[in-house]
PDB file of N, CA and C in Angstrom:
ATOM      1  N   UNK A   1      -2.254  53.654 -52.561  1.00  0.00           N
ATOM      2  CA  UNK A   1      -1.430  53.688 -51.377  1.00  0.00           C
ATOM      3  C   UNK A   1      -2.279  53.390 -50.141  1.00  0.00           C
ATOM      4  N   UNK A   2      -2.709  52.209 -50.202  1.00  0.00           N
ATOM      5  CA  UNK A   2      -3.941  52.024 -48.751  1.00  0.00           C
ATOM      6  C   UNK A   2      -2.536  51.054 -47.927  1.00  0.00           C
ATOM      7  N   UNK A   3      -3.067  51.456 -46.229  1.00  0.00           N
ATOM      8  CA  UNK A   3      -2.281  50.533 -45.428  1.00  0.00           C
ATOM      9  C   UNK A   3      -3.357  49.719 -44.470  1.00  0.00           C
ATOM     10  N   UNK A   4      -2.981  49.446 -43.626  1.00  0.00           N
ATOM     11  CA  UNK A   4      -3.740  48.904 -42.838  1.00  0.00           C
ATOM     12  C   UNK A   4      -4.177  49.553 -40.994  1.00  0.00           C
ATOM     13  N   UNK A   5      -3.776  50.926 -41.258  1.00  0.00           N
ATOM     14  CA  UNK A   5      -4.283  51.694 -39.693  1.00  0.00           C
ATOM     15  C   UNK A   5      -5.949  51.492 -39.728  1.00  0.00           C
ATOM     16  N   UNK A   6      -6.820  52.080 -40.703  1.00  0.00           N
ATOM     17  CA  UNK A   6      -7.817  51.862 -40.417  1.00  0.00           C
ATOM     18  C   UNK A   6      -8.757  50.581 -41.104  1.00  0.00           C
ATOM     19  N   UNK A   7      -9.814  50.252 -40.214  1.00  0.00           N
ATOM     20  CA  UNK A   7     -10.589  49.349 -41.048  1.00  0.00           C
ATOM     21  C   UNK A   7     -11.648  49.172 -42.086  1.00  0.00           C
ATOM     22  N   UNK A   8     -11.179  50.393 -43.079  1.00  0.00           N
ATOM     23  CA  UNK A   8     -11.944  50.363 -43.964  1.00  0.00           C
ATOM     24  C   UNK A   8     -10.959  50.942 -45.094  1.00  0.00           C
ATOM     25  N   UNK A   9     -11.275  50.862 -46.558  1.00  0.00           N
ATOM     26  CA  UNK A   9      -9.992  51.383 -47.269  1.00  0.00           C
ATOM     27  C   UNK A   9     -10.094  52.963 -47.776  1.00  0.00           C
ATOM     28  N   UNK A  10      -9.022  53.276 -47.515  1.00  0.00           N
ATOM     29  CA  UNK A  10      -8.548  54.666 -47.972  1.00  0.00           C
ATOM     30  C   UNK A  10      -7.670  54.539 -48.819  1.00  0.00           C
ATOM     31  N   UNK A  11      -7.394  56.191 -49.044  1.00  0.00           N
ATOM     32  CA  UNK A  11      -5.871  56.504 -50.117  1.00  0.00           C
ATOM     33  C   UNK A  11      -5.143  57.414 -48.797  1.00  0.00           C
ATOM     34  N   UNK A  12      -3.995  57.321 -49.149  1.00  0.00           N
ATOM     35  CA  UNK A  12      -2.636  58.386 -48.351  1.00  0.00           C
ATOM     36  C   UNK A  12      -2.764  59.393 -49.326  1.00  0.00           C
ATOM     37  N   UNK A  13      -2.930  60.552 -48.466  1.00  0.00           N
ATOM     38  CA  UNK A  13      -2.843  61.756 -49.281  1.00  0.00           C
ATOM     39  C   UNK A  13      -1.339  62.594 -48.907  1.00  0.00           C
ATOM     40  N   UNK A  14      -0.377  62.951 -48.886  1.00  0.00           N
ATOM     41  CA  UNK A  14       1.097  63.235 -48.420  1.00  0.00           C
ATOM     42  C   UNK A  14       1.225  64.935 -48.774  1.00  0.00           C
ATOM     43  N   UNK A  15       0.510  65.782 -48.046  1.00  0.00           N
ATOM     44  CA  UNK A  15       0.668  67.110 -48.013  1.00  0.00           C
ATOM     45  C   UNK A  15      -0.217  67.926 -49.320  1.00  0.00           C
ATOM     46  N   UNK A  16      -0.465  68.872 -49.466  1.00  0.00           N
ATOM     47  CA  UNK A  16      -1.745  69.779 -50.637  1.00  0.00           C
ATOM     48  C   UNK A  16      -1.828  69.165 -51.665  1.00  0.00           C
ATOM     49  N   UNK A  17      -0.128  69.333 -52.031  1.00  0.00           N
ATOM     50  CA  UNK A  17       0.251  68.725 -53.900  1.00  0.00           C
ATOM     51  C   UNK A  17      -0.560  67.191 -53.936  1.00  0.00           C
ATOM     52  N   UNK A  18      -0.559  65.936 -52.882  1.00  0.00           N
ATOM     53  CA  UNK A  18      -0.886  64.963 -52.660  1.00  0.00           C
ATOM     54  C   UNK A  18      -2.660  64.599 -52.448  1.00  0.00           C
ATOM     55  N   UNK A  19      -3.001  65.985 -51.859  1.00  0.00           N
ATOM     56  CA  UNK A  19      -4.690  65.659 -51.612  1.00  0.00           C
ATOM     57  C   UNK A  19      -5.467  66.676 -52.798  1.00  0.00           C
ATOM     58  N   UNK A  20      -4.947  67.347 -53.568  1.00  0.00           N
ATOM     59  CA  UNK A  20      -5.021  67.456 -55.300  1.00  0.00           C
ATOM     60  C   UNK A  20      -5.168  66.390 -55.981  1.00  0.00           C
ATOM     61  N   UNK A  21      -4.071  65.827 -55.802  1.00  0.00           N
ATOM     62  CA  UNK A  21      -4.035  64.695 -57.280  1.00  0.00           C
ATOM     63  C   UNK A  21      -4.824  63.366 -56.398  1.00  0.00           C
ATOM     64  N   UNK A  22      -4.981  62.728 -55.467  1.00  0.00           N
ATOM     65  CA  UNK A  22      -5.946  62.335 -54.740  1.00  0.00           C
ATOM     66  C   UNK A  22      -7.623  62.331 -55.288  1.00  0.00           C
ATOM     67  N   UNK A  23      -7.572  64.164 -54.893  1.00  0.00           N
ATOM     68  CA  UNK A  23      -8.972  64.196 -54.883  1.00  0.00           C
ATOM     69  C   UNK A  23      -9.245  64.244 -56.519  1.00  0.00           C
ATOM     70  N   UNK A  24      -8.632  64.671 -57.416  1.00  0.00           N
ATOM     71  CA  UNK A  24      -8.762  64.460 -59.037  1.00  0.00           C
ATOM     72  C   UNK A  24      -8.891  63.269 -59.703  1.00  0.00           C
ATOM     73  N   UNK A  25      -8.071  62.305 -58.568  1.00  0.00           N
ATOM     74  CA  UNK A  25      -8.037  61.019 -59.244  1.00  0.00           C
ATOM     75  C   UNK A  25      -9.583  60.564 -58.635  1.00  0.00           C
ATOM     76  N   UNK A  26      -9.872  60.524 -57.491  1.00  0.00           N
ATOM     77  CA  UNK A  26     -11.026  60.328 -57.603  1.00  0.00           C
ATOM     78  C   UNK A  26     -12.316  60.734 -57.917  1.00  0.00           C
ATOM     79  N   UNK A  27     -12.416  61.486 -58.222  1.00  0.00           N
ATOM     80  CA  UNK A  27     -13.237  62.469 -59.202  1.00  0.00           C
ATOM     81  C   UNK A  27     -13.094  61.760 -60.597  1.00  0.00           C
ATOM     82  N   UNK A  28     -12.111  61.794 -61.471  1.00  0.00           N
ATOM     83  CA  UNK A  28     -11.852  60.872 -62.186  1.00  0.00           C
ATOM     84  C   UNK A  28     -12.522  59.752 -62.242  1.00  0.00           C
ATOM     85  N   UNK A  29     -12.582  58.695 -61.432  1.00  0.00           N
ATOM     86  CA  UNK A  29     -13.094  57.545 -61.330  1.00  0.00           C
ATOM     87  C   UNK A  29     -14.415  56.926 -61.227  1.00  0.00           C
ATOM     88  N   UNK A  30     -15.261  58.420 -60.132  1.00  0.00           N
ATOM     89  CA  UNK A  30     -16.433  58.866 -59.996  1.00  0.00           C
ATOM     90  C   UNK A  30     -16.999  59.000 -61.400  1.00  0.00           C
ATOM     91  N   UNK A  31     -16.648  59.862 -62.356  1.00  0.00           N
ATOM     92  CA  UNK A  31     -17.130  60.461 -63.597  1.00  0.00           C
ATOM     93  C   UNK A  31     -16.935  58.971 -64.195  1.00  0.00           C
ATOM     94  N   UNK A  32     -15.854  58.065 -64.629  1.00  0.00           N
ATOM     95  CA  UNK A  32     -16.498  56.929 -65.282  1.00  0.00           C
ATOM     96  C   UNK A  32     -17.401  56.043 -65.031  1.00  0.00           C
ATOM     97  N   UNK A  33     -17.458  55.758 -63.532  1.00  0.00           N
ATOM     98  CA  UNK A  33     -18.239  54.373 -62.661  1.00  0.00           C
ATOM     99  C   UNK A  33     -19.423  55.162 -61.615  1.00  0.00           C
ATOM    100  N   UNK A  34     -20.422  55.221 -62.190  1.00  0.00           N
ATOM    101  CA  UNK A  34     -21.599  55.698 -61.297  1.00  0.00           C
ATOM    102  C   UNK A  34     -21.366  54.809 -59.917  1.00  0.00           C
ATOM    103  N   UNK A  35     -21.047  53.745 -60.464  1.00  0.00           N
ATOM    104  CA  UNK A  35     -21.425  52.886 -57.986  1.00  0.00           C
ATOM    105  C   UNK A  35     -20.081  53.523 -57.793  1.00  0.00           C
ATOM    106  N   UNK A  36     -18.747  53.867 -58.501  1.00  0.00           N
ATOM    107  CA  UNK A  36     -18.010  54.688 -57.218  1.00  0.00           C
ATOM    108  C   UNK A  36     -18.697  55.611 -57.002  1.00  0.00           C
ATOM    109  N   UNK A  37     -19.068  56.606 -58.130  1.00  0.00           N
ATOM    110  CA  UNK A  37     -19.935  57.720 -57.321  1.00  0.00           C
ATOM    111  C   UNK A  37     -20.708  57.822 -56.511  1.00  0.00           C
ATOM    112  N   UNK A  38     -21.370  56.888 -55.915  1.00  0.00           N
ATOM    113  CA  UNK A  38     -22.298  56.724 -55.499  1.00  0.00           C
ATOM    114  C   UNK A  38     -21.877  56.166 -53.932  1.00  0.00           C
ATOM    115  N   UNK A  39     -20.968  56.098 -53.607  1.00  0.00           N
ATOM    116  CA  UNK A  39     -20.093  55.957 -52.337  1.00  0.00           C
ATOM    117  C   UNK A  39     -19.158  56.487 -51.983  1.00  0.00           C
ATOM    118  N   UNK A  40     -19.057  56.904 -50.941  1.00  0.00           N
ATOM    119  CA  UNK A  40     -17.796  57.800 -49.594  1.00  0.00           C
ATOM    120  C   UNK A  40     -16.967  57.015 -50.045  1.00  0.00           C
ATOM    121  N   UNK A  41     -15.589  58.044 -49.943  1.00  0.00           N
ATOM    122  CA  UNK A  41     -14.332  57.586 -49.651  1.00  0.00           C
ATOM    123  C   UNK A  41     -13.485  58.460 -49.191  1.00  0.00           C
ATOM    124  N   UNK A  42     -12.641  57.714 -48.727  1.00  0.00           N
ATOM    125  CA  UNK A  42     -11.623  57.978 -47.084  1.00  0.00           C
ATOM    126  C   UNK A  42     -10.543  58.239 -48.252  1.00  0.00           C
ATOM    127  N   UNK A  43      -9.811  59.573 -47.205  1.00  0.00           N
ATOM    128  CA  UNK A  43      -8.412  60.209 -47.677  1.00  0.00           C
ATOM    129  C   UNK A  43      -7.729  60.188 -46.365  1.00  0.00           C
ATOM    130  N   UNK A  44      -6.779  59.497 -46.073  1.00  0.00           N
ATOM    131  CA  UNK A  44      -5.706  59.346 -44.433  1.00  0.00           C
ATOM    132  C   UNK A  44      -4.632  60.723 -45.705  1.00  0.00           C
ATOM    133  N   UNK A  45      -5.100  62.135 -45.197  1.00  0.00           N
ATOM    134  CA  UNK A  45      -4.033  63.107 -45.379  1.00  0.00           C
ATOM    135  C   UNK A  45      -3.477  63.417 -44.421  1.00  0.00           C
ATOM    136  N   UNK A  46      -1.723  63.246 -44.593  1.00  0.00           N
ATOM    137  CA  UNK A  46      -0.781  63.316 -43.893  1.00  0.00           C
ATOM    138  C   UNK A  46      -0.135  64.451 -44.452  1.00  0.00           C
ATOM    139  N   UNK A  47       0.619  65.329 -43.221  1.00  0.00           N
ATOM    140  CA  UNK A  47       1.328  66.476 -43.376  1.00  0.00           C
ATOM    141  C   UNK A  47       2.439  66.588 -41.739  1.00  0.00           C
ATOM    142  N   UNK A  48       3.478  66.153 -42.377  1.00  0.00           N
ATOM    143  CA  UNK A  48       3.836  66.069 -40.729  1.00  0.00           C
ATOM    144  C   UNK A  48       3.925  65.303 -39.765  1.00  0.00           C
ATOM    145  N   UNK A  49       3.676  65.763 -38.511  1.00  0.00           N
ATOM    146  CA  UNK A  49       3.021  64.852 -37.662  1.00  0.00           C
ATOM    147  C   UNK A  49       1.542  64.582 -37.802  1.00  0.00           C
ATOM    148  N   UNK A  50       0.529  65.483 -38.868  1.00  0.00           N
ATOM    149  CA  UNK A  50      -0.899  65.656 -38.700  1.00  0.00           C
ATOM    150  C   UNK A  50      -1.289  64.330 -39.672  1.00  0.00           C
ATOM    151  N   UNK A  51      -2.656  64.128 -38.874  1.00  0.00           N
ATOM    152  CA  UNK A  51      -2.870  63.049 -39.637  1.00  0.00           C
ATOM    153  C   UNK A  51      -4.295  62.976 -39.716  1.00  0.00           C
ATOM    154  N   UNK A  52      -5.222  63.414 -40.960  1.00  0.00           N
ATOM    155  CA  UNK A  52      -6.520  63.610 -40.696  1.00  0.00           C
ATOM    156  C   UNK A  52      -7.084  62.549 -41.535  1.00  0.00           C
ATOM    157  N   UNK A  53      -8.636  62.643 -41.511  1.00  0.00           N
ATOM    158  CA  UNK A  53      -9.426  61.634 -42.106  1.00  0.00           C
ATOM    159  C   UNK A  53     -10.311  62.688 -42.541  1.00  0.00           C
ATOM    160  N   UNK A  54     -10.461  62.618 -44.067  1.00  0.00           N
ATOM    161  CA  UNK A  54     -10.894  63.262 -44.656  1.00  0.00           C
ATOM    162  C   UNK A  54     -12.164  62.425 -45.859  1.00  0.00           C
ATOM    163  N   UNK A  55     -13.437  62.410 -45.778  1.00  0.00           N
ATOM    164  CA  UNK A  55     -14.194  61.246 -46.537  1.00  0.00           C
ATOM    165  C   UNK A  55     -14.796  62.278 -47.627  1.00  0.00           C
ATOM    166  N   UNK A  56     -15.165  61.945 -49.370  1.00  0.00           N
ATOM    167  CA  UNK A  56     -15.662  62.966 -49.719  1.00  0.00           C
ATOM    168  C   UNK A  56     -16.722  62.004 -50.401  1.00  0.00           C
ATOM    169  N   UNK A  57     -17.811  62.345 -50.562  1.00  0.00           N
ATOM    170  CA  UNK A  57     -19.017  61.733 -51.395  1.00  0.00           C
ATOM    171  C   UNK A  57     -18.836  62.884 -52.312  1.00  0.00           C
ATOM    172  N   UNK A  58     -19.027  62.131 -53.817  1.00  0.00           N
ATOM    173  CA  UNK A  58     -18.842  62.710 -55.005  1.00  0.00           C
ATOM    174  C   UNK A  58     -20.833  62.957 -55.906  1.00  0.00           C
ATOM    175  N   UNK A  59     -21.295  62.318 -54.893  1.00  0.00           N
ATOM    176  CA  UNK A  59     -23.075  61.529 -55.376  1.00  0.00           C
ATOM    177  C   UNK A  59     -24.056  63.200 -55.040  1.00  0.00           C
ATOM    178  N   UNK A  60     -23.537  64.117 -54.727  1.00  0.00           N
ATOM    179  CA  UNK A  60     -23.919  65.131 -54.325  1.00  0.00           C
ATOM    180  C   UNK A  60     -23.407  66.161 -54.965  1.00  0.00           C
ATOM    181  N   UNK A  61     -24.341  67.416 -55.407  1.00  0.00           N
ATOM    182  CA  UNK A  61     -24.062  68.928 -55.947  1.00  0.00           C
ATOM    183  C   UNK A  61     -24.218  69.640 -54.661  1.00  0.00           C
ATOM    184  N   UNK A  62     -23.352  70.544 -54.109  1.00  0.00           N
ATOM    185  CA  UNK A  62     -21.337  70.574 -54.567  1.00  0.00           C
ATOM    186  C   UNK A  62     -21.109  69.050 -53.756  1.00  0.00           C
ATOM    187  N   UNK A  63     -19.790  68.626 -54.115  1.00  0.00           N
ATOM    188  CA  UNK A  63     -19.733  67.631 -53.188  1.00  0.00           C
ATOM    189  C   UNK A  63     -19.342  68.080 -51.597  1.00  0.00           C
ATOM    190  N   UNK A  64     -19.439  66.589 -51.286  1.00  0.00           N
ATOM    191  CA  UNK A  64     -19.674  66.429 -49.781  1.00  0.00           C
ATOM    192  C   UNK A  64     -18.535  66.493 -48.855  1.00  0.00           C
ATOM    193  N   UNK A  65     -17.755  66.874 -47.827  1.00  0.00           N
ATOM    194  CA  UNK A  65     -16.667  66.597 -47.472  1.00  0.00           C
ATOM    195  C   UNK A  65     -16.921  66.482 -46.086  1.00  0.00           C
ATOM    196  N   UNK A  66     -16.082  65.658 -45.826  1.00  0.00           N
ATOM    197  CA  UNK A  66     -16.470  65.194 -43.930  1.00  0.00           C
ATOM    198  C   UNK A  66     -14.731  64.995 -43.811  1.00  0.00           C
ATOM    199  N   UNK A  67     -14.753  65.891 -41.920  1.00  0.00           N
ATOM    200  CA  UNK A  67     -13.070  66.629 -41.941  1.00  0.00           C
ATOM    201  C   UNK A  67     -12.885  65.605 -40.435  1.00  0.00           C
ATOM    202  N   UNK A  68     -11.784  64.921 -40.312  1.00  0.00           N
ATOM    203  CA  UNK A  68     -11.480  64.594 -38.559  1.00  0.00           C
ATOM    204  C   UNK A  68     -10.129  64.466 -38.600  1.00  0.00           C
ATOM    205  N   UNK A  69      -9.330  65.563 -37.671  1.00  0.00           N
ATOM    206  CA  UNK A  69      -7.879  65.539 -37.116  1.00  0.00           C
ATOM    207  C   UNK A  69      -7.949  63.661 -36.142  1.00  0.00           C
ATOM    208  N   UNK A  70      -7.460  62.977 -36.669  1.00  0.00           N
ATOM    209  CA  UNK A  70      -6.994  62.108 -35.925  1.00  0.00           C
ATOM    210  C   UNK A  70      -6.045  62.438 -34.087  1.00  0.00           C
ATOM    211  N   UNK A  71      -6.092  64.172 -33.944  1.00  0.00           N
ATOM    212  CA  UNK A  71      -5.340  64.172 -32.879  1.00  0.00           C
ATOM    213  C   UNK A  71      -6.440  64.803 -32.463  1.00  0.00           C
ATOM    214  N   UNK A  72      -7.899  65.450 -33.056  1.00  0.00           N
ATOM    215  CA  UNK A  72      -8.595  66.054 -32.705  1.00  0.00           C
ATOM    216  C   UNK A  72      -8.666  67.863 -33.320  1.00  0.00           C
ATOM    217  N   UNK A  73      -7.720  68.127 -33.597  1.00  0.00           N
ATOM    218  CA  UNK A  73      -7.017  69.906 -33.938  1.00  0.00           C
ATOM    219  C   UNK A  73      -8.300  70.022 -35.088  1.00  0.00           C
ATOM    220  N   UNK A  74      -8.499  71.447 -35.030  1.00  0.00           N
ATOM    221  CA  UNK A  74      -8.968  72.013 -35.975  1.00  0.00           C
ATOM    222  C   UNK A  74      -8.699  71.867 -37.671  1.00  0.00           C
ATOM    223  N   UNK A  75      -9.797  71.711 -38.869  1.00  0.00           N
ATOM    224  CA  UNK A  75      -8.802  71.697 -39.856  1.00  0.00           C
ATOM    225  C   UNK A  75      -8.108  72.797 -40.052  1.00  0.00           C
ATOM    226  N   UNK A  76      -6.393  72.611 -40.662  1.00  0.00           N
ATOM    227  CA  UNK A  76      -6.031  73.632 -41.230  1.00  0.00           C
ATOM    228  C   UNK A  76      -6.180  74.409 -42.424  1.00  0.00           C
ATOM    229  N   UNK A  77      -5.090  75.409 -42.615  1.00  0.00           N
ATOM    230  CA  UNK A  77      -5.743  76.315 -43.682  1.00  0.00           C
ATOM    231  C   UNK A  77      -5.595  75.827 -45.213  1.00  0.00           C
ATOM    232  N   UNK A  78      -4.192  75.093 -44.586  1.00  0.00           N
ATOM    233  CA  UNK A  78      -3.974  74.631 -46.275  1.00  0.00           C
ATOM    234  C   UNK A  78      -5.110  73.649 -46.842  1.00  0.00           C
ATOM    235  N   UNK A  79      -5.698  72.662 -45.616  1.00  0.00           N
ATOM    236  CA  UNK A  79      -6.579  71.747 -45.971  1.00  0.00           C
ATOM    237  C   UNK A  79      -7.581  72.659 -46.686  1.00  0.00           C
ATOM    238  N   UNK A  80      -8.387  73.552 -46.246  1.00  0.00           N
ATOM    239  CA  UNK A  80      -9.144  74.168 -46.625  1.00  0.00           C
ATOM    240  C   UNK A  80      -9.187  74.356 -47.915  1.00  0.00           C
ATOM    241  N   UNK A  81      -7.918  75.235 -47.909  1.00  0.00           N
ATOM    242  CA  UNK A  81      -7.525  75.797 -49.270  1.00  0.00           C
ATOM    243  C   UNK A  81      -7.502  74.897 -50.603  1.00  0.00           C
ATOM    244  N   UNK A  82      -6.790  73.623 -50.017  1.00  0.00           N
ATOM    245  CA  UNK A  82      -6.812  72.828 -51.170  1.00  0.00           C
ATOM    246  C   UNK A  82      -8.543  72.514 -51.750  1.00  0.00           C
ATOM    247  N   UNK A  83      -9.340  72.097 -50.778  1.00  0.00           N
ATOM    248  CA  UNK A  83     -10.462  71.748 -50.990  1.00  0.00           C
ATOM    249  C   UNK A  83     -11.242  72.849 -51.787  1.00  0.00           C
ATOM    250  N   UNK A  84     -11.001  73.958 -50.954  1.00  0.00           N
ATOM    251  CA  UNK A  84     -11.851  75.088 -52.047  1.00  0.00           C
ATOM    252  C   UNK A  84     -11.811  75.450 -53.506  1.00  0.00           C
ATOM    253  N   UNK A  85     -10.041  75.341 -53.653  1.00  0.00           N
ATOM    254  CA  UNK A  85      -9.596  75.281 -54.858  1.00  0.00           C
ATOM    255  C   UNK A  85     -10.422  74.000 -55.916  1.00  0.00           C
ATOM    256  N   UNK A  86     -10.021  72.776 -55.678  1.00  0.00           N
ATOM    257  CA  UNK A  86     -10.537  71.836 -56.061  1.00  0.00           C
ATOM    258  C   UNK A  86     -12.155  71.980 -56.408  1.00  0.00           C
ATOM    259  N   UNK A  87     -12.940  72.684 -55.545  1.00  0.00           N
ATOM    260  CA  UNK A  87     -14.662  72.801 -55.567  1.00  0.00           C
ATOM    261  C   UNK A  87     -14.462  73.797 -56.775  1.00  0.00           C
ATOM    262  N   UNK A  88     -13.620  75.149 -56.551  1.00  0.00           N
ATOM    263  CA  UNK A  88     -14.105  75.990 -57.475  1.00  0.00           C
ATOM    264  C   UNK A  88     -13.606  75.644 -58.922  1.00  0.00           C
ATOM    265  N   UNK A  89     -12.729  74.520 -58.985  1.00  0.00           N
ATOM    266  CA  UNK A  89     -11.965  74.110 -60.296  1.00  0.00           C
ATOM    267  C   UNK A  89     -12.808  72.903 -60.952  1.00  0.00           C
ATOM    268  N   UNK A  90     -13.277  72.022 -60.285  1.00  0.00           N
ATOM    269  CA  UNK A  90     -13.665  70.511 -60.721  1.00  0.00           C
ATOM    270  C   UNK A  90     -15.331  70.867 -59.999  1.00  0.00           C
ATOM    271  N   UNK A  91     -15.412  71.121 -58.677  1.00  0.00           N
ATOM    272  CA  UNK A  91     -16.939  70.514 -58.093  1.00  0.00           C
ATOM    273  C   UNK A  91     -17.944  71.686 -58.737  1.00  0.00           C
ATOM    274  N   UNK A  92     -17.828  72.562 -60.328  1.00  0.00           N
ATOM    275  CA  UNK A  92     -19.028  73.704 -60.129  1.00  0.00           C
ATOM    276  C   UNK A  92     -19.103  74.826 -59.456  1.00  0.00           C
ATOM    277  N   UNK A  93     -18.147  75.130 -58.676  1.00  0.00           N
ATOM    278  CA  UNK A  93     -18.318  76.041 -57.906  1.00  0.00           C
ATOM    279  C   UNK A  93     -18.215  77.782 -58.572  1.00  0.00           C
ATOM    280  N   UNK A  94     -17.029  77.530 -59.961  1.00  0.00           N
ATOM    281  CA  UNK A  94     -16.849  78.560 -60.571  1.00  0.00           C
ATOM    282  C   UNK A  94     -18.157  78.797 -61.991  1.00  0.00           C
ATOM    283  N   UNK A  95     -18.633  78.003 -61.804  1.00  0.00           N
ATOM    284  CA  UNK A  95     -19.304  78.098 -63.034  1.00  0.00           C
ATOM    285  C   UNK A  95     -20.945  78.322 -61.828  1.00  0.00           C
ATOM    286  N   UNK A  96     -21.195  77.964 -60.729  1.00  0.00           N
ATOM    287  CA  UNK A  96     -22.756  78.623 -60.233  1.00  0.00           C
ATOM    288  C   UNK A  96     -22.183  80.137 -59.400  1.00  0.00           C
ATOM    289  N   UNK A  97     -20.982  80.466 -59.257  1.00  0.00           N
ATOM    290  CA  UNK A  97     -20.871  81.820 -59.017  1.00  0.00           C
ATOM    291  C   UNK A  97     -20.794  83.027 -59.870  1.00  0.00           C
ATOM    292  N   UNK A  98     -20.538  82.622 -61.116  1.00  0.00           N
ATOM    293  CA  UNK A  98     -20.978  83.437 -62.405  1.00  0.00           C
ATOM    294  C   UNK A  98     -22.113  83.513 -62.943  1.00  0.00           C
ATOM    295  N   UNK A  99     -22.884  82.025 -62.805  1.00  0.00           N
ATOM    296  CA  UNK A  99     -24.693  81.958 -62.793  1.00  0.00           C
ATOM    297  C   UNK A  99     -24.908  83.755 -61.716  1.00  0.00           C
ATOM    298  N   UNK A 100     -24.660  83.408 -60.352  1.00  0.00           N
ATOM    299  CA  UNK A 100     -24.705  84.218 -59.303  1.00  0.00           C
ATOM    300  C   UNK A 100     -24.744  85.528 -59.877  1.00  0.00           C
ATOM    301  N   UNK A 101     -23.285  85.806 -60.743  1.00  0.00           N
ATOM    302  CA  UNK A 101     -22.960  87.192 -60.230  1.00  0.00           C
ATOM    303  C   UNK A 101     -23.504  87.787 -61.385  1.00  0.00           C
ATOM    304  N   UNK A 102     -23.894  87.014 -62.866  1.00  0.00           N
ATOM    305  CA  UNK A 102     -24.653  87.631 -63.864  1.00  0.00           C
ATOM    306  C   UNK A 102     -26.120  87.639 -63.323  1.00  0.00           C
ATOM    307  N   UNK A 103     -26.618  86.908 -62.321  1.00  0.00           N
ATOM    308  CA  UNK A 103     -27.943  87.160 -62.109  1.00  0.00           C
ATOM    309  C   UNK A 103     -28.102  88.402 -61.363  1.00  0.00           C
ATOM    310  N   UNK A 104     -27.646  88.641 -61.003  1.00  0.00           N
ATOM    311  CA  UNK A 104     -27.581  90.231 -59.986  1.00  0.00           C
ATOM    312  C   UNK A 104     -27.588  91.177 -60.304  1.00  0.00           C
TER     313      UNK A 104
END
């Protein structure tokens, strides 16, 4: 789903359920093709009137996420949420906090 607002290519992400299957699919794609992994990519997530730019490099432990409200606003919570979910499900996050909490 790329359009032509910005000049470089993205995916439309269309509210949580949308920047899930987004960020899975690319994760996905990452895990077969090392040069995608190995390069940023742009998520235009839309919710609303909100319209952010969201880039994630997959080439990094945990991955990388870079956040910009196109109106400027703070990210929100759901953004958050989705992302955290996603880290602690797919990026490692649940499996080095049990490293963590058995080391203690």
């Amino acid at each position: 789903m790329e359009s032509d607002i910005l000049p470089f290519p993205y995916v439309l992400a269309e509210g949580p359920e949308g920047l899930n299957e987004v960020l899975h699919s690319l994760l996905e794609q990452a895990q077969k093709d090392h040069t995608f992994a190995t390069t940023g990519h742009y998520i235009v997530y839309q919710l609303g009137d909100q319209k952010s730019l969201i880039k994630v490099d997959f080439n990094h432990s945990p991955f990388q996420f870079w956040y910009y409200d196109l109106l400027g606003r703070p990210i929100t919570r759901v953004v958050k949420e989705t992302i955290a979910q996603f880290l602690w499900e797919k990026g490692g996050e649940k499996e080095r906090f049990y490293q963590e909490f058995q080391g203690s």
